[in-house]
Protein backbone atom coordinates (compact mmCIF):
# COMPACT_ATOMS: atom_id res chain seq x y z
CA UNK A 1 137.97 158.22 108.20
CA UNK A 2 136.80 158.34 104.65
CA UNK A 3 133.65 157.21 103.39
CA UNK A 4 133.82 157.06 99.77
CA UNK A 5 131.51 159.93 99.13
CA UNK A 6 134.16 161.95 99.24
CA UNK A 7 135.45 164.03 95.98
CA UNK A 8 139.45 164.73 96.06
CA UNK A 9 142.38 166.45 93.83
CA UNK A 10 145.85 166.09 93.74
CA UNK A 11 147.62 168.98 94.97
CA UNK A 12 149.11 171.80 93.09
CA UNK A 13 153.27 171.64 91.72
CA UNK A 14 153.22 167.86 91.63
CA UNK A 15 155.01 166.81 88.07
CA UNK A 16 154.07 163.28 86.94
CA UNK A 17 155.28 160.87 84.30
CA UNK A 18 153.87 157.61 83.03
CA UNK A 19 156.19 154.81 82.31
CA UNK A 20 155.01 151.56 80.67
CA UNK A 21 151.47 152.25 82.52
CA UNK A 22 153.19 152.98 85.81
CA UNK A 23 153.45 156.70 87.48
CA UNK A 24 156.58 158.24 88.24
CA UNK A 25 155.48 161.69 90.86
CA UNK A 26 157.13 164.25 91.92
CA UNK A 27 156.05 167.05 94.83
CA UNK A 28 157.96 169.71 94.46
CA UNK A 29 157.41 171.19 98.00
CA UNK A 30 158.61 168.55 99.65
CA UNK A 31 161.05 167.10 97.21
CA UNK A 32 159.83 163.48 97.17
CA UNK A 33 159.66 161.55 94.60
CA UNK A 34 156.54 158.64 94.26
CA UNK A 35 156.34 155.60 91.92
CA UNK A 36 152.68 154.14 91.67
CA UNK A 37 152.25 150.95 90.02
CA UNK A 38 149.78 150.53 87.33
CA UNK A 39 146.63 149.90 89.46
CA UNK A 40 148.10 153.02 91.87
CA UNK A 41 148.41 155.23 88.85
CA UNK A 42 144.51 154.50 87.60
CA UNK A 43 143.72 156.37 90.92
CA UNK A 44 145.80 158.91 90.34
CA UNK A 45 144.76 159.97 87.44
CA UNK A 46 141.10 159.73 88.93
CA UNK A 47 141.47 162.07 91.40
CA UNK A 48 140.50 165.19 88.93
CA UNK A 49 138.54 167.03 91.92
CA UNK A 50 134.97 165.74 90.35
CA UNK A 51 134.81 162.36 91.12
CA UNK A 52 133.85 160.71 94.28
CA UNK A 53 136.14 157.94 94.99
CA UNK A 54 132.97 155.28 94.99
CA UNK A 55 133.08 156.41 92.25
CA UNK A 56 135.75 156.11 91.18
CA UNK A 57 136.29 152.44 92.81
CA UNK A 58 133.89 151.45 90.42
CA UNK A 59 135.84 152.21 87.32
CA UNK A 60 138.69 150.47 89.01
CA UNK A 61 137.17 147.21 89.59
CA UNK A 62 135.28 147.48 86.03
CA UNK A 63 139.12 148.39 84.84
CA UNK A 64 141.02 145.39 86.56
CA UNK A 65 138.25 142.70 86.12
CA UNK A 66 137.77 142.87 90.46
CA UNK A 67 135.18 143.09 92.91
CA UNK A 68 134.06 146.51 93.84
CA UNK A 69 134.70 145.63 97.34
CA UNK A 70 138.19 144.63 96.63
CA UNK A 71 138.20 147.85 94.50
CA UNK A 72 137.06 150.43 97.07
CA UNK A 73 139.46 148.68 99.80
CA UNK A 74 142.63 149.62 97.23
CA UNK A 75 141.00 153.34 96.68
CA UNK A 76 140.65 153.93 100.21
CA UNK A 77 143.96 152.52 101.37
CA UNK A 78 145.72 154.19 98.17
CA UNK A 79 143.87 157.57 99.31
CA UNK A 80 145.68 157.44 103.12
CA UNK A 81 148.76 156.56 101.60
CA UNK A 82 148.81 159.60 99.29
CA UNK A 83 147.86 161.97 102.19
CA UNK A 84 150.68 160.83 104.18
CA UNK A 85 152.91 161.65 101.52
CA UNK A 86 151.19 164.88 100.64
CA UNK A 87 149.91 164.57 97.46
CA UNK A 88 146.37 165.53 98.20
């Protein structure tokens, strides 16, 4: 279970592409291919190995005008999502 303390990268061979704000990704080991909305894509392109994802709920909620608890909920849920898939 994650905490927020927690500092994470995106893994290695992933190609990515933003459209009109949103993400298009692509992991080439597996062969999937990702599309991240806009609010999705801010994470993304948080996760730089260097900052914690408190922190980095912070920018998001000071980004989209939200609470920080609402904030840190979408980091956190985004965060399993993207291991699942593979991408960190």
């Amino acid at each position: 279970m994650l905490d927020g303390s927690e500092v994470l990268a995106t893994k290695l061979n992933i190609t990515v592409r933003e459209v009109d704000g949103d993400g298009v990704v692509y992991n080439e080991n597996t062969g999937s291919l990702h599309l991240f909305n806009n609010s999705s894509f801010f994470i993304w392109r948080c996760l730089d190995g260097t900052t914690s994802l408190d922190e980095i709920a912070k920018e998001m909620a000071n980004h989209f005008s939200i609470s920080e608890l609402q904030a840190r909920n979408d980091v956190l849920e985004f965060i399993e999502q993207l291991k699942d898939s593979e991408l960190i």
